[in-house]
Protein backbone atom coordinates (compact mmCIF):
# COMPACT_ATOMS: atom_id res chain seq x y z
CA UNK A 1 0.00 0.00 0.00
CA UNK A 2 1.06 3.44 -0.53
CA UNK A 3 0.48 6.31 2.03
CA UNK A 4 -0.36 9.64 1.24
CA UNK A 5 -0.78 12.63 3.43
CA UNK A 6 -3.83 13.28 4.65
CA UNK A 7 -5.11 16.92 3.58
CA UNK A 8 -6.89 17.87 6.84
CA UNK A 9 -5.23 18.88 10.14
CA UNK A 10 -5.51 15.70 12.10
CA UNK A 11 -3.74 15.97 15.30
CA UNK A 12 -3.25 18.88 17.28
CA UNK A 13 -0.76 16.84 19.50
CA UNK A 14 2.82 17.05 19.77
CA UNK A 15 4.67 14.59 17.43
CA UNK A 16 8.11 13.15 19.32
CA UNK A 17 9.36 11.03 17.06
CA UNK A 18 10.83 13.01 13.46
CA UNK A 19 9.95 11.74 9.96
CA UNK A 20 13.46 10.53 9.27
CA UNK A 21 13.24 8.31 13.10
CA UNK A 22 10.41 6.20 12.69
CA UNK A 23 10.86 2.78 12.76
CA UNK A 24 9.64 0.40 10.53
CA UNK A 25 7.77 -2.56 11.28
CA UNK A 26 5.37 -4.97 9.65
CA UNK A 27 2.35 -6.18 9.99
CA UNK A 28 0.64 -9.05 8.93
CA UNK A 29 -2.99 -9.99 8.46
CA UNK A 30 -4.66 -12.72 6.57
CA UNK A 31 -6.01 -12.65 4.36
CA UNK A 32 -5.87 -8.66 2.90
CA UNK A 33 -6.00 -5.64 4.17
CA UNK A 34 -8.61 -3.56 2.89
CA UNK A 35 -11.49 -1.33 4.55
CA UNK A 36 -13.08 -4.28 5.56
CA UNK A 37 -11.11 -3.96 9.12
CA UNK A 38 -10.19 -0.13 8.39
CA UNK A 39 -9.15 0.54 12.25
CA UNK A 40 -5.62 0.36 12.22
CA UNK A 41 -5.35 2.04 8.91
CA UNK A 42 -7.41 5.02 10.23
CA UNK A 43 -5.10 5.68 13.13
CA UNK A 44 -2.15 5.39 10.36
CA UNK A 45 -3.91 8.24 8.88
CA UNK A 46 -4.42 9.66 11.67
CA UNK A 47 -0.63 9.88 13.20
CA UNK A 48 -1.04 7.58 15.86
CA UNK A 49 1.68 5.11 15.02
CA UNK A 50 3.60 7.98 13.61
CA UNK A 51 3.01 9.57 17.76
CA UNK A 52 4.72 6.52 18.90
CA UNK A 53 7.82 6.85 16.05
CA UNK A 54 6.66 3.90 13.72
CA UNK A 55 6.17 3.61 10.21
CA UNK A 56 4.02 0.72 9.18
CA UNK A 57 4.41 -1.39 6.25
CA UNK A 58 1.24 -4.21 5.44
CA UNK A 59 1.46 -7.49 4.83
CA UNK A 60 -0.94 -9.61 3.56
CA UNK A 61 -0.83 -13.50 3.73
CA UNK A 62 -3.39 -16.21 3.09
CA UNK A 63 -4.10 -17.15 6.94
CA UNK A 64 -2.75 -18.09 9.92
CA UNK A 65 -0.86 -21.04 8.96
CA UNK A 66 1.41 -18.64 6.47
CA UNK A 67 1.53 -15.76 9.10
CA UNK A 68 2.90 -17.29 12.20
CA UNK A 69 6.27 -18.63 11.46
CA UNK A 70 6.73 -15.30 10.16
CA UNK A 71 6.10 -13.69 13.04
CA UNK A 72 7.94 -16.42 15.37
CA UNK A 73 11.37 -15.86 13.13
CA UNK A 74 10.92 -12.41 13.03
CA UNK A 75 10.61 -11.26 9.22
CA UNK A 76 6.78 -10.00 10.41
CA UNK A 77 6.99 -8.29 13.51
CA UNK A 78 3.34 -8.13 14.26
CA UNK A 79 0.57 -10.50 13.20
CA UNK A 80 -3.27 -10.49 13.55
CA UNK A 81 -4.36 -14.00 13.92
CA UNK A 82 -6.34 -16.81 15.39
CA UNK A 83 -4.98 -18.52 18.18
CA UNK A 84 -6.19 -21.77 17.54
CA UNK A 85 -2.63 -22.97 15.85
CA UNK A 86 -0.43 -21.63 18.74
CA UNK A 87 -2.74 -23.75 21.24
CA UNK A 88 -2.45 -27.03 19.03
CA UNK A 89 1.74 -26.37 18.64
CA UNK A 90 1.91 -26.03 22.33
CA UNK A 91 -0.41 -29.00 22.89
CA UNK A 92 2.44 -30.84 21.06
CA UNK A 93 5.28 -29.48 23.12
CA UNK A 94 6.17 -27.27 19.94
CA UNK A 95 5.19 -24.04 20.74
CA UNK A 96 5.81 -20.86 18.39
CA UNK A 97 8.47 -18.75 19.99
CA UNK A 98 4.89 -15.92 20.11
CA UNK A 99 3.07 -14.26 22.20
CA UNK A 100 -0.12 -12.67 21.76
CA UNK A 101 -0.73 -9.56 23.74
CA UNK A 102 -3.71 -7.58 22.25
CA UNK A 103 -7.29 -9.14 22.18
CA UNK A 104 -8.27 -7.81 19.00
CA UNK A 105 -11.67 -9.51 18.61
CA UNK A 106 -12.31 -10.63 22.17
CA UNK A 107 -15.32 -12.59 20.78
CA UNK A 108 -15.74 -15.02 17.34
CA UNK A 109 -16.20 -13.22 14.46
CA UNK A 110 -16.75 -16.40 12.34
CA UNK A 111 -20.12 -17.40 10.90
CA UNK A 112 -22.08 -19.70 8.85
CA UNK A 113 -24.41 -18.64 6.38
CA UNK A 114 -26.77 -20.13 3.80
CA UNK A 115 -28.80 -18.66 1.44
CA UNK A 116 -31.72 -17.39 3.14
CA UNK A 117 -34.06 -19.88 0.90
CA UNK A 118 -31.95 -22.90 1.55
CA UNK A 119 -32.92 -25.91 3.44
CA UNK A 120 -30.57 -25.84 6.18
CA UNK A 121 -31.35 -24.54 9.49
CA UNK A 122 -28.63 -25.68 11.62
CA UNK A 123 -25.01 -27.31 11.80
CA UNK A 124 -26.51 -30.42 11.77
CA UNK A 125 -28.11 -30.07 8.40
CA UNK A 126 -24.74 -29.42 6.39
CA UNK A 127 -24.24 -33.36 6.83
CA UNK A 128 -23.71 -34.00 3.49
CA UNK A 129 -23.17 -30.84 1.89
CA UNK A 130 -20.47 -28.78 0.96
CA UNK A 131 -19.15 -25.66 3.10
CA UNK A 132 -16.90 -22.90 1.25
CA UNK A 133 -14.06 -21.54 3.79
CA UNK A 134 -11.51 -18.84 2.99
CA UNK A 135 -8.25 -21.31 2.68
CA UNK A 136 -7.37 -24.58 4.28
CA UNK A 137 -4.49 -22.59 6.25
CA UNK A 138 -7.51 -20.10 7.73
CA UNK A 139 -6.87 -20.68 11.65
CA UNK A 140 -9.98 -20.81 12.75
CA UNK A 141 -11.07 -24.09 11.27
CA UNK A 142 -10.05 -26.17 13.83
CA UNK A 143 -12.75 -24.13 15.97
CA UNK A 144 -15.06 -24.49 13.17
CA UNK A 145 -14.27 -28.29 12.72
CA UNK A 146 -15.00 -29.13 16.45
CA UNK A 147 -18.07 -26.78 16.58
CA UNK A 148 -19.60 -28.57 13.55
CA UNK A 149 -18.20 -32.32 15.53
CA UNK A 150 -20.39 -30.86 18.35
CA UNK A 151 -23.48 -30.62 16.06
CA UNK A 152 -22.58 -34.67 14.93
CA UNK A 153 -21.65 -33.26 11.54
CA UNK A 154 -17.83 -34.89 10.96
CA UNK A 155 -15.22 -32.53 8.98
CA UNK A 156 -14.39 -33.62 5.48
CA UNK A 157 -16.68 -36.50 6.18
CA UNK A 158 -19.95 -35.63 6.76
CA UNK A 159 -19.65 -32.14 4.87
CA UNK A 160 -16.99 -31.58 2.12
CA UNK A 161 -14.86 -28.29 3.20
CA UNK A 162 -13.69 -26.34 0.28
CA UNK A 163 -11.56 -23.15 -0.17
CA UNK A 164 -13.28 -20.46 -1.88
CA UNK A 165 -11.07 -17.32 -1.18
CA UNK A 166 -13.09 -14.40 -0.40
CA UNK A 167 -15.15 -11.75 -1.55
CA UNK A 168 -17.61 -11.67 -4.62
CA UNK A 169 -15.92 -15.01 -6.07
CA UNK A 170 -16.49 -16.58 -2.66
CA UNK A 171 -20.32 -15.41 -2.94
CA UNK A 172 -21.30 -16.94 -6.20
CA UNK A 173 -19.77 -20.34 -5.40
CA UNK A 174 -22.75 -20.44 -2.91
CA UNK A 175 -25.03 -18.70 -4.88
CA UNK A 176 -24.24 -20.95 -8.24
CA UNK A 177 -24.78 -23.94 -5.51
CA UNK A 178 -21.22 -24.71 -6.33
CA UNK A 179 -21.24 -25.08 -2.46
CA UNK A 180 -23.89 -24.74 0.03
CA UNK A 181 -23.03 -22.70 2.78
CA UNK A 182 -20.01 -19.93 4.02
CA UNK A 183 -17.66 -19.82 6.82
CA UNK A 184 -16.31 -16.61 6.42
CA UNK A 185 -15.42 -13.76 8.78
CA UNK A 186 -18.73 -11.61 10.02
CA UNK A 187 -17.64 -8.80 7.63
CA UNK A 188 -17.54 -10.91 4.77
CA UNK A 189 -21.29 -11.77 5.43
CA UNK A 190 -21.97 -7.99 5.54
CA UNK A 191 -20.46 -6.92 2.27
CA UNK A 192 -22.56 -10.03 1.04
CA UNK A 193 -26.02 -8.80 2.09
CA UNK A 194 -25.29 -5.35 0.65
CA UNK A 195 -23.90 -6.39 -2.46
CA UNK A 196 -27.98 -8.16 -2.77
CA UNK A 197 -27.45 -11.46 -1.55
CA UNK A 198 -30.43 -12.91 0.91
CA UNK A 199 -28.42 -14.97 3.13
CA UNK A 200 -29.44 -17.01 6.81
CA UNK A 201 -26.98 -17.31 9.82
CA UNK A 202 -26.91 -20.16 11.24
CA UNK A 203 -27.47 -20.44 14.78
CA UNK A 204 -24.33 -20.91 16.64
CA UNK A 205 -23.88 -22.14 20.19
CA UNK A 206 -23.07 -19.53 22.64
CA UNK A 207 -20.07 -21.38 23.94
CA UNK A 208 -18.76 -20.48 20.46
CA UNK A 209 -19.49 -17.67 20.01
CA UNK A 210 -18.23 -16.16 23.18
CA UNK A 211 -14.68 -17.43 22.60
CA UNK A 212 -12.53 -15.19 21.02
CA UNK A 213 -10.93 -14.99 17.80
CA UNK A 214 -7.84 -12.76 16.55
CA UNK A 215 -5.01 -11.35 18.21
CA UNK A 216 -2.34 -9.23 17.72
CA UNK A 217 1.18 -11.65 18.50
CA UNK A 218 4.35 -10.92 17.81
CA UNK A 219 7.66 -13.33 18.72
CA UNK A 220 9.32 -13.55 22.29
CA UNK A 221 12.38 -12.38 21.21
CA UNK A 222 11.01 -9.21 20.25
CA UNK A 223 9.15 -8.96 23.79
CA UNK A 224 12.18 -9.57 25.54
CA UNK A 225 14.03 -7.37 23.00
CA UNK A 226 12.48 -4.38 23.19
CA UNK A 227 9.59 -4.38 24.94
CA UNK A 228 8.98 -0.92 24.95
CA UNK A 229 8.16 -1.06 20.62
CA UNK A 230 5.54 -3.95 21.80
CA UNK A 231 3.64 -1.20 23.57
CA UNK A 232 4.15 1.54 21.15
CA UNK A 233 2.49 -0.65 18.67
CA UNK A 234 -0.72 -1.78 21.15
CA UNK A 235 -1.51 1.77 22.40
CA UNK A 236 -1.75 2.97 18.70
CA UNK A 237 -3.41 -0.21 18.04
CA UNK A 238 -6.04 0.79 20.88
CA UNK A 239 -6.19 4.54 19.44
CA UNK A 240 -6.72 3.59 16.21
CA UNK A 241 -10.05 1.40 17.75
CA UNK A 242 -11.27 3.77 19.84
CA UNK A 243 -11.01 6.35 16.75
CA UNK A 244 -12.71 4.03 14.01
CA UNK A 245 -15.76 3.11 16.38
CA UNK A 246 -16.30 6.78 16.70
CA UNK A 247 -17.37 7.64 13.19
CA UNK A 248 -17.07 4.46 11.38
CA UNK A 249 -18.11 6.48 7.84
CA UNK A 250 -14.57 9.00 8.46
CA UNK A 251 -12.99 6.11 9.38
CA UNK A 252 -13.75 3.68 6.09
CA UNK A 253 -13.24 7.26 3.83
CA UNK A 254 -9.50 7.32 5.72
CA UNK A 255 -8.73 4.18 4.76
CA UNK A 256 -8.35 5.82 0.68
CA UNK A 257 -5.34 7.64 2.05
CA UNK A 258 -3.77 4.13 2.87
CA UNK A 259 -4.49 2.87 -0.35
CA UNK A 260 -6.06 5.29 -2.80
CA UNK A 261 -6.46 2.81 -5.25
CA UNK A 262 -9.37 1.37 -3.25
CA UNK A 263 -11.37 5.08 -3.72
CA UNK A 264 -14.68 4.35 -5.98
CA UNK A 265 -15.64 6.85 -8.52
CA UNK A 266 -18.21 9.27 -7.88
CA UNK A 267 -20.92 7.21 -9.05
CA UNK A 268 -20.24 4.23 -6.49
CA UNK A 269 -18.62 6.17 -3.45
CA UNK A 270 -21.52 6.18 -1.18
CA UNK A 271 -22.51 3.15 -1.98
CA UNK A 272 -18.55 1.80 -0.83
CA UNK A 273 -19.32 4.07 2.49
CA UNK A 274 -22.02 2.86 3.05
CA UNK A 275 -21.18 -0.69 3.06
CA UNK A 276 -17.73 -0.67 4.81
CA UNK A 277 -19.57 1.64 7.40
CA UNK A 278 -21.56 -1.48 8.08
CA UNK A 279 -19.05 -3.79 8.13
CA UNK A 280 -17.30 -2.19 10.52
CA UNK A 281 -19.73 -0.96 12.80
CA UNK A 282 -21.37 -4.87 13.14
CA UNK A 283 -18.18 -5.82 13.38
CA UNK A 284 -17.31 -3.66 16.86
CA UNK A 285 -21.16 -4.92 17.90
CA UNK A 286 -20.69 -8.58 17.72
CA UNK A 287 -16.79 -8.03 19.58
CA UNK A 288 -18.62 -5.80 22.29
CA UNK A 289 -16.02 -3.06 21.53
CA UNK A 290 -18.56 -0.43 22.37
CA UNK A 291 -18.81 -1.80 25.68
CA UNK A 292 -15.29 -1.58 26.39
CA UNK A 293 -14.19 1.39 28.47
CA UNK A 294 -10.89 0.46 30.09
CA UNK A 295 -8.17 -1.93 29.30
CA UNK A 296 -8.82 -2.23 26.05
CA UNK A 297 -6.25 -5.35 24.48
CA UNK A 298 -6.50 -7.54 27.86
CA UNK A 299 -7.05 -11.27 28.01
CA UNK A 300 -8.87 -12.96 30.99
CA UNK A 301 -7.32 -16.51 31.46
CA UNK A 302 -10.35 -18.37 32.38
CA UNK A 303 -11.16 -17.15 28.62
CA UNK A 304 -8.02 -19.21 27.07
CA UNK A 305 -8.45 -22.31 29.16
CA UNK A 306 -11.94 -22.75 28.14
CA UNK A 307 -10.46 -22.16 24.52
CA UNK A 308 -8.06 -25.01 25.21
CA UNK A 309 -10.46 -27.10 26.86
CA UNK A 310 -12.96 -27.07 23.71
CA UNK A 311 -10.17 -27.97 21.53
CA UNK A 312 -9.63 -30.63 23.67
CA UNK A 313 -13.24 -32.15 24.18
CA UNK A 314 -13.18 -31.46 20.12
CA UNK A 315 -9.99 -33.82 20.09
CA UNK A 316 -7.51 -31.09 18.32
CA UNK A 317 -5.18 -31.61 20.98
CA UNK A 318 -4.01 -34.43 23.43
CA UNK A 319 -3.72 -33.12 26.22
CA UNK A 320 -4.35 -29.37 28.29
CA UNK A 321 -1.14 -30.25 30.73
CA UNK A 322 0.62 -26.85 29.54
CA UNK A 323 0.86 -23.36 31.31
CA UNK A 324 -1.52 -21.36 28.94
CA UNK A 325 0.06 -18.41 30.05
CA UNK A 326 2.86 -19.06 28.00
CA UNK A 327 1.09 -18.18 25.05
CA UNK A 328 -0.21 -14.76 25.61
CA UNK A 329 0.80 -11.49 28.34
CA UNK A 330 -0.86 -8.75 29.38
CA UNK A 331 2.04 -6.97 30.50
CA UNK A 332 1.55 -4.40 28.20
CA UNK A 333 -2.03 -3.63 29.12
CA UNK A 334 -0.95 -0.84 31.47
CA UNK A 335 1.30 1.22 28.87
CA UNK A 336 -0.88 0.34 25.66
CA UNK A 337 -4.28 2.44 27.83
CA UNK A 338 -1.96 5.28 28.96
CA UNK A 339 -3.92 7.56 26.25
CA UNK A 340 -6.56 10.08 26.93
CA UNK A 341 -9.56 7.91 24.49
CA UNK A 342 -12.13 10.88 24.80
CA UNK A 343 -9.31 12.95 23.55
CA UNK A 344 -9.18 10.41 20.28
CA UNK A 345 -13.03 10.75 20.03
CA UNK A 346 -12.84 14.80 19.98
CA UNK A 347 -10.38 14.84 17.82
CA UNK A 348 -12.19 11.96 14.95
CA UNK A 349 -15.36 14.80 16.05
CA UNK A 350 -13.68 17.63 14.47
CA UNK A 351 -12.71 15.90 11.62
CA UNK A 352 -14.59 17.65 8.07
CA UNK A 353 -17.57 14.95 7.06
């Protein structure tokens, strides 16, 4: 992506850190950016990682499976991603040399969705269908394989799993019939109803849906390195939430000066508002993030061992006899909510429509 200034007077805040002293880092998420999760890009535009003397450069992979050895060896400092791989490594006595230390969706954004005529009203009724999923590597499937176990529907068994990417391509493959139902991110879903497509959720058990999904991880080395850059990154992380669920529609239009390739023409630009103002704002609904007042980032650790203990009962791991505190810290939690948050909101207020 290329950055371009923004033309407004964001920030009215010093700046400590010069142009020429930023430092560079990476970071990952599968499977491309976009405005579909236009947060972090907003507080880019904004200054915030720019406040805290970093200059960030985007990578996109296709899922979890691609994006964490990069971040344990170091060539990505920062990844968004499901946990579910860490917990099976560690399971196995191999643990990634990570750590994940912002919750970024502290509940499951992952759904299931039919068309809204279809037959299917539960899991249990995709026995003997086919279910379209981002990519193989995606790492949530071992969450989706052991919810769908749960319903007595067996994975590549009982229902035929199939990569379908994302986006409009990933749409028609249901809607041709090519396969019957979706397991694609919330946001996904959104951008599918407003692009015309009559689709059902299917109901999902609330032990599901109340784990949570993404984090932001990054390797040991660089926690024990420098921790001080690990906190840079999570406060401006947390600014750049607090900012985008302020005025999702100022946040989605920000994302252009990210990546002004992604600006409509005329003709379609509030249209493209419109929608990734959804999809962003159901998005921070289903996480609860506009419940959240305080400690944003944090993990509880009742919440990972009864992640660990459904993978278990699911039979994606062996055993829970590890320390699951090994594969996440909330030492940072302190420094990454030393910001003033109504101060963010003011200042996303004042910004021109």
């Amino acid at each position: 992506m290329k950055k371009i200034a923004l033309s407004v007077a964001l920030l009215a805040s010093s700046n400590l850190y010069a142009a020429d002293n930023l430092e560079k880092v990476r970071i990952g998420f599968p499977p491309a950016w976009s405005a579909v999760e236009a947060a972090i890009p907003f507080g880019d535009a904004l200054g915030f990682f720019k406040e805290e003397g970093l200059e960030l450069e985007y990578v996109s992979v296709q899922g979890t499976a691609v994006l964490l050895p990069q971040v344990a060896n170091g060539s990505v400092e920062f990844g968004i991603m499901s946990p579910d791989l860490s917990v099976i490594a560690a399971a196995k006595d191999e643990k990634f040399p990570i750590q994940f230390f912002y919750n970024f969706y502290p509940r499951n954004i992952f759904e299931i969705t039919v068309l809204e005529d279809s037959d299917i009203k539960t899991l249990s009724d995709l026995k003997g269908k086919k279910m379209g999923v981002g990519a193989l590597s995606w790492g949530n499937l071992p969450m989706s394989r052991l919810m769908l176990g749960d319903a007595g529907v067996t994975w590549m068994k009982d229902v035929q799993v199939m990569p379908v990417g994302v986006g409009p391509a990933a749409w028609q493959r249901m809607k041709s019939g090519s396969v019957d139902a979706l397991n694609l991110p919330a946001p996904q879903n959104v951008m599918m109803e407003k692009d015309g497509t009559a689709i059902r959720r299917l109901p999902i058990p609330e032990e599901f849906a109340n784990l949570f999904a993404n984090g932001v991880a990054t390797s040991e080395q660089l926690i024990q390195s420098n921790p001080e850059l690990v906190e840079r990154m999570g406060r401006a992380i947390a600014k750049s939430f607090v900012a985008c669920a302020t005025d999702t529609e100022k946040c989605v239009k920000a994302y252009w000066q990210i990546d002004p390739s992604s600006k409509p023409d005329a003709a379609n630009e509030a249209k493209w508002v419109d929608t990734f103002s959804a999809v962003n704002d159901g998005t921070y609904n289903m996480i609860g993030l506009y419940d959240i007042k305080e400690n944003f980032g944090q993990y509880n650790k009742a919440d990972w061992e009864k992640f660990v203990q459904k993978l278990y009962e699911g039979e994606q791991i062996s055993t829970t006899d590890f320390d699951v505190e090994t594969l996440y810290t909330n030492q940072f939690i302190p420094g990454i909510n030393n910001f003033d948050a109504e101060a963010v909101r003011k200042t996303v207020q004042q910004l021109p429509n």
